[in-house]
Protein backbone atom coordinates (compact mmCIF):
# COMPACT_ATOMS: atom_id res chain seq x y z
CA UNK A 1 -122.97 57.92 -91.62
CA UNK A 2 -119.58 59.58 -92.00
CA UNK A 3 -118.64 58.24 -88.52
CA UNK A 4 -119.42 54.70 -89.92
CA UNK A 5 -117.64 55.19 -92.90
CA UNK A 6 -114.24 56.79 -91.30
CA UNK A 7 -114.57 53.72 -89.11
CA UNK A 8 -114.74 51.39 -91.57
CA UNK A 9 -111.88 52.82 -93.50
CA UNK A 10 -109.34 53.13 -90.24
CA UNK A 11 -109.87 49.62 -89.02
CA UNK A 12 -111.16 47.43 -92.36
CA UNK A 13 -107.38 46.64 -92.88
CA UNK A 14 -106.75 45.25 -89.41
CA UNK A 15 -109.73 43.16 -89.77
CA UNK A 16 -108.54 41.49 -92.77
CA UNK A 17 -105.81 40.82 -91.71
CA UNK A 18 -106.53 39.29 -88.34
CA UNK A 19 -109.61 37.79 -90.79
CA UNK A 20 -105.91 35.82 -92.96
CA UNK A 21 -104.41 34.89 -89.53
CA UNK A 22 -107.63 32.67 -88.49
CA UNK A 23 -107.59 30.70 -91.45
CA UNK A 24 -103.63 30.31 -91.30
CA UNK A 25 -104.61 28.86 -87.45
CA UNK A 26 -106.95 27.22 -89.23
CA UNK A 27 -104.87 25.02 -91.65
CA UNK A 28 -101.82 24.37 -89.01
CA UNK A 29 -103.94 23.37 -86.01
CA UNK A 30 -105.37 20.01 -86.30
CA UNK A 31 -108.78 18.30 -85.34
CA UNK A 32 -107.08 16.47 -82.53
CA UNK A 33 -107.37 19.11 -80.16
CA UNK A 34 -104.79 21.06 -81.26
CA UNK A 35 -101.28 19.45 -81.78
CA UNK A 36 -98.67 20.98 -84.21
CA UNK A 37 -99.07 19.52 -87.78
CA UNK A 38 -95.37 17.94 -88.56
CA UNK A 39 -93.40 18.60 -91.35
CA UNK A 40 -93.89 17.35 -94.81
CA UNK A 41 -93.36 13.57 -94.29
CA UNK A 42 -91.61 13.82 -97.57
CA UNK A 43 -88.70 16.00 -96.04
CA UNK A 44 -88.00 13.78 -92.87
CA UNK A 45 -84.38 11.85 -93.16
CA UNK A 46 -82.57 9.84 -90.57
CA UNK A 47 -78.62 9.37 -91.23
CA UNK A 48 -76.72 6.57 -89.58
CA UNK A 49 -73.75 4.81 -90.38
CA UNK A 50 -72.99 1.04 -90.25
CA UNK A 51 -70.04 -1.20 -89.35
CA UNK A 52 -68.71 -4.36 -90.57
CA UNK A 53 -65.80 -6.54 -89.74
CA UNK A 54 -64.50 -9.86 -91.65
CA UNK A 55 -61.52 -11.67 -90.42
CA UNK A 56 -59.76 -13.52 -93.17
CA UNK A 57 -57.03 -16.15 -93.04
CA UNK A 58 -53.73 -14.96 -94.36
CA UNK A 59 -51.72 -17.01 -97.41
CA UNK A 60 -49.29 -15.06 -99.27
CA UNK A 61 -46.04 -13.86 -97.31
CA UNK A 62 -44.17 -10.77 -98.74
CA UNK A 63 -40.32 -11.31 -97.90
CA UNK A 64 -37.86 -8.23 -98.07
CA UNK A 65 -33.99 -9.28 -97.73
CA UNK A 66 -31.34 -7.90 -98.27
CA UNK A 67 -27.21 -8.05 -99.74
CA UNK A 68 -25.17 -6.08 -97.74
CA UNK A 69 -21.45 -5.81 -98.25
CA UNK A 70 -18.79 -3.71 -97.03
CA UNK A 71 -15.09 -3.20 -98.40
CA UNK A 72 -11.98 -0.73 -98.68
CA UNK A 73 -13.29 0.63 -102.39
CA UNK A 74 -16.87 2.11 -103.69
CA UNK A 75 -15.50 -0.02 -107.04
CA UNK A 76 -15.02 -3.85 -105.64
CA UNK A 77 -17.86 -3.18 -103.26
CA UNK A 78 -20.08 -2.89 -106.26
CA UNK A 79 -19.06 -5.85 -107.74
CA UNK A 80 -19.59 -7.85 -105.26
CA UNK A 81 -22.79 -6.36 -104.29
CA UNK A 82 -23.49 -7.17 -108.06
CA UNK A 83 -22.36 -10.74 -107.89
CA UNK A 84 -23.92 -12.11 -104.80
CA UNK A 85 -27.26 -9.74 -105.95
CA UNK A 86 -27.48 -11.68 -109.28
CA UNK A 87 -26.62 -15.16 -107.44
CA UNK A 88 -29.57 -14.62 -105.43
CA UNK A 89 -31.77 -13.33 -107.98
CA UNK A 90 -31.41 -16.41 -109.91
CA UNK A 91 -31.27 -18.46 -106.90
CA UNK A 92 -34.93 -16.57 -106.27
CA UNK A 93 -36.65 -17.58 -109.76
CA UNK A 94 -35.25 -21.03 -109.68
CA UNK A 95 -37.72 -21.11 -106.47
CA UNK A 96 -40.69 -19.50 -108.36
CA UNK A 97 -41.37 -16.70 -106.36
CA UNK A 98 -43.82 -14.29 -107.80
CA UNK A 99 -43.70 -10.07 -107.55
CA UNK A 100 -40.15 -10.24 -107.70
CA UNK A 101 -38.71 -6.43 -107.32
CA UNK A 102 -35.46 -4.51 -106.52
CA UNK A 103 -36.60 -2.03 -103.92
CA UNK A 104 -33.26 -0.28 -103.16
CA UNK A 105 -29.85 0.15 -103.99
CA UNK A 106 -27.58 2.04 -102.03
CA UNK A 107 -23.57 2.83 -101.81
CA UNK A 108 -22.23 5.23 -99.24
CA UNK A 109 -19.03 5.66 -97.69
CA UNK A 110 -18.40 4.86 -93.73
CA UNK A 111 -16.54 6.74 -91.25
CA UNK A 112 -15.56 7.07 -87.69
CA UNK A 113 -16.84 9.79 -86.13
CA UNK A 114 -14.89 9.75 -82.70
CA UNK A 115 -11.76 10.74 -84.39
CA UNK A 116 -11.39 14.52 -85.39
CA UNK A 117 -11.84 15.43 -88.52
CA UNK A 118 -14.03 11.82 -88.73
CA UNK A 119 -12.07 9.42 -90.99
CA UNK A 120 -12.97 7.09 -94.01
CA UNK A 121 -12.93 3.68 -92.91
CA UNK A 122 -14.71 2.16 -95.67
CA UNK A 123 -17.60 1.50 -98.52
CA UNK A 124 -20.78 -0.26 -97.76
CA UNK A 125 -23.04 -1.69 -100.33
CA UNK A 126 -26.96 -2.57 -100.34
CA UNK A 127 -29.29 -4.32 -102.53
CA UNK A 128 -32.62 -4.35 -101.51
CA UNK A 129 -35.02 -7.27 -102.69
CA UNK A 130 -39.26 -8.02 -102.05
CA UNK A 131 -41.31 -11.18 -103.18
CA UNK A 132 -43.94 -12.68 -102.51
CA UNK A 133 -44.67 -16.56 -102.04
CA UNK A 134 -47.05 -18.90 -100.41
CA UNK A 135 -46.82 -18.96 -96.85
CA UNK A 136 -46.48 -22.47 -96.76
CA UNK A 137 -43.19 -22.40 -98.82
CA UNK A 138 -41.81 -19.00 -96.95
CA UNK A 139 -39.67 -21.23 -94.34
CA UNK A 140 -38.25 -22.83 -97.17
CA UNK A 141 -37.64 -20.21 -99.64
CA UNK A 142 -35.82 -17.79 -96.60
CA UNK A 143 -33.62 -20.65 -95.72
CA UNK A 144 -32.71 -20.96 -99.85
CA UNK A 145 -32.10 -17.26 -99.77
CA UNK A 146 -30.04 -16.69 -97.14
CA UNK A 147 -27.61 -19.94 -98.19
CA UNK A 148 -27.81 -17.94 -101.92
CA UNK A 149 -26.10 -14.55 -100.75
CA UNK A 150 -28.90 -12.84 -98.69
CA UNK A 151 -27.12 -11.38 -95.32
CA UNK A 152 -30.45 -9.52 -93.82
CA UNK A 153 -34.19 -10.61 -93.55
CA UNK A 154 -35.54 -6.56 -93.87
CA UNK A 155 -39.38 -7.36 -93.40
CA UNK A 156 -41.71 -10.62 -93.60
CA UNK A 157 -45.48 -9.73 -93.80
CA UNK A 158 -48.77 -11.84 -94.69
CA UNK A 159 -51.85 -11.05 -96.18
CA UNK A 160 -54.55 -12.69 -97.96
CA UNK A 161 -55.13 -13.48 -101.68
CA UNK A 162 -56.98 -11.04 -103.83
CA UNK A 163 -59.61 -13.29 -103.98
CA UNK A 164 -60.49 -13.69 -100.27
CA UNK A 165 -59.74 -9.75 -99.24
CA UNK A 166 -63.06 -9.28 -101.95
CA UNK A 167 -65.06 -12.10 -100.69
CA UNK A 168 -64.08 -10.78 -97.32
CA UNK A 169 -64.85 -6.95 -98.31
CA UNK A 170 -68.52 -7.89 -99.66
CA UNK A 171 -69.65 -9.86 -96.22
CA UNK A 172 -68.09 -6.52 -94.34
CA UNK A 173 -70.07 -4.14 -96.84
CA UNK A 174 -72.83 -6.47 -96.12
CA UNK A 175 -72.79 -6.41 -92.03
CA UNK A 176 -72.13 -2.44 -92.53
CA UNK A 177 -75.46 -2.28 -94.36
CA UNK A 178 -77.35 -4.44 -91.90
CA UNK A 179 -75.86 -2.66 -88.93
CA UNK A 180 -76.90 0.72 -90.66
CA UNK A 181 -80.38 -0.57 -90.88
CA UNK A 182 -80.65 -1.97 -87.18
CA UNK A 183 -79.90 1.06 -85.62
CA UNK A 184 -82.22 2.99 -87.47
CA UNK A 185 -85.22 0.37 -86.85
CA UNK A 186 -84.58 0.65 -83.31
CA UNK A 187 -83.98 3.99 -83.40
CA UNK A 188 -87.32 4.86 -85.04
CA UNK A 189 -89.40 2.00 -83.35
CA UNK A 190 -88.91 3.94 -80.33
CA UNK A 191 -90.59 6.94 -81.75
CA UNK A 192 -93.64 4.75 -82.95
CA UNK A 193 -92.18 5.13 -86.67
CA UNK A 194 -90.72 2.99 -89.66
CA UNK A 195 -88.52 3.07 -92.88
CA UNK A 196 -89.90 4.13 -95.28
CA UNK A 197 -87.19 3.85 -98.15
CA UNK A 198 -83.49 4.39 -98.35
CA UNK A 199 -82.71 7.98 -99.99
CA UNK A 200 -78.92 8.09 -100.23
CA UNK A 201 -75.60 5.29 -99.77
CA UNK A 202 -72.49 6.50 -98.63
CA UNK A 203 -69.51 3.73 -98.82
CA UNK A 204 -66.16 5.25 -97.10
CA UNK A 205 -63.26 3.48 -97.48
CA UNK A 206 -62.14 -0.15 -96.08
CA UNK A 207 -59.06 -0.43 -94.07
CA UNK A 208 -56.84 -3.43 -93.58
CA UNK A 209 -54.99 -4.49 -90.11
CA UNK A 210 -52.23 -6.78 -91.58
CA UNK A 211 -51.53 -9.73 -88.34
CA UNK A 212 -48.17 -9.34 -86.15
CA UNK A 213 -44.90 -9.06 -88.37
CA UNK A 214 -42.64 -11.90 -86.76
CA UNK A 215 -39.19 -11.18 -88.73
CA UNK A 216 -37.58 -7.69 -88.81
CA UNK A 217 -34.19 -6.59 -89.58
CA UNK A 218 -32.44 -9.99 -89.06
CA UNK A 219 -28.88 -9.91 -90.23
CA UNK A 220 -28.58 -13.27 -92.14
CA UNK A 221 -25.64 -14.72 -90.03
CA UNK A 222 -27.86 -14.29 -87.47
CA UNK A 223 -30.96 -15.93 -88.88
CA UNK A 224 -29.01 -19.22 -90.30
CA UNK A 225 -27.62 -19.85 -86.67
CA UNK A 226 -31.26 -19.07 -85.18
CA UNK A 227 -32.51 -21.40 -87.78
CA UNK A 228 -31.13 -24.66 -88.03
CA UNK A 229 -33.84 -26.39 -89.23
CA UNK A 230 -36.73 -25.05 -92.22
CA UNK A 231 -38.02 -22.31 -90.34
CA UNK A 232 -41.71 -22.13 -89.45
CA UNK A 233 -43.33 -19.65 -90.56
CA UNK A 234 -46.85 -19.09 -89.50
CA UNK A 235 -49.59 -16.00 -91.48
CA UNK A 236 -52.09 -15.60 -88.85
CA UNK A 237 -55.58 -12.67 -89.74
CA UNK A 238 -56.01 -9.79 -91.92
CA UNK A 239 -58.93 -7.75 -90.66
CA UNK A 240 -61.24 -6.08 -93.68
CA UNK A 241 -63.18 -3.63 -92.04
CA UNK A 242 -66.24 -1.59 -93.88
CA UNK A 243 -68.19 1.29 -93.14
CA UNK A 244 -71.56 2.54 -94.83
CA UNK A 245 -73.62 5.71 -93.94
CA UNK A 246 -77.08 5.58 -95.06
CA UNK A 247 -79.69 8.45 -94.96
CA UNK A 248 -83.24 7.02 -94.99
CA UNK A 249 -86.55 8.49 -95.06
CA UNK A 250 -89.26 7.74 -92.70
């Protein structure tokens, strides 16, 4: 009997637990002949983000000229830089232009640098001006400028009303979504599953490609003898692009 019991005393803890490891099998191993159980359903996510593009037809152009002027003193160059500036200003409302800003003013003396030391050979003056006005009217309105005191077309660039850029930013934010949801169908049809809801949105921010910028730097001598007639001026596509991540359960 003391045999039995020593026995019983030396291995009873082994057989309980190899007795807790059979019912662990027990629970993970299935009735279907033995396939891993998967993880709480609850806990499975799929993330995948979506695209969406909406092209969108340009109709305001934003016009940057500028007055340039050059002369023997920092004193009459301002003045003049003054004069023809407020000539054109006026010149500028008179045509109902909208966003009207000065973006720059600059005075700075010239030299020649090939002589030694370099030597002062004069003053130049710039006023810098931006706008904004239909594209229809922008032929018009550059040709007004430049005959009001405007001697450089800086920048000419197009985009779309506020308006359209949100119209155009929902039905991208819309395609995003869609895509999102496409790749994940097919992603989880292939696996025999389905959505099952959509746990978390992610919306990252939209970018805009502004179309081709036709006029750059243009001295305005220049531009009036290039330009005859009203010049043409013609918007082309703004791109609003949109990108959504969603993380959905299955």
């Amino acid at each position: 009997m003391k045999g039995g019991s020593s026995w019983k005393r030396k291995w009873a803890p082994w057989l309980a637990l190899g007795l807790a490891l059979a019912v662990l099998a027990w629970g993970v191993v299935g009735s279907n002949g033995g396939a891993m159980a998967s993880p709480d359903k609850g806990s499975r996510t799929l993330t995948v983000t979506g695209q969406g593009s909406v092209a969108v037809e340009t109709s305001i152009a934003v016009i940057r000229l500028g007055v340039v002027i050059q002369g023997d003193t920092a004193q009459s160059v301002q003045q003049q830089l003054a004069e023809r500036s407020e000539r054109l200003v006026n010149r500028l409302k008179e045509l109902q232009v909208s966003a009207l800003q000065t973006t720059g003013i600059s005075l700075y003396p010239q030299y020649d640098y090939q002589q030694s030391p370099p030597r002062l050979t004069g003053i130049q003056g710039q006023n810098s001006l931006q706008f904004e006005v239909p594209i229809a009217r922008a032929g018009q309105v550059l040709d007004e400028a430049v005959a009001a005191g405007a001697t450089q077309v800086e920048s000419v660039s197009f985009r779309a009303d506020e308006a359209a850029l949100l119209q155009a930013r929902s039905r991208a934010l819309s395609q995003a979504v869609e895509d999102a949801r496409r790749q994940a169908s097919d992603v989880l049809r292939a696996l025999n599953l389905s959505i099952r809801s959509v746990e978390r949105i992610q919306i990252h921010s939209e970018g805009y490609i502004a179309p081709p910028v036709p006029l750059v730097g243009m001295g305005g001598a220049e531009y009036a003898r290039l330009q005859a007639a009203t010049t043409p001026v013609e918007g082309g596509q703004q791109t609003v692009r949109a990108q959504v991540t969603l993380e959905i359960r299955f």
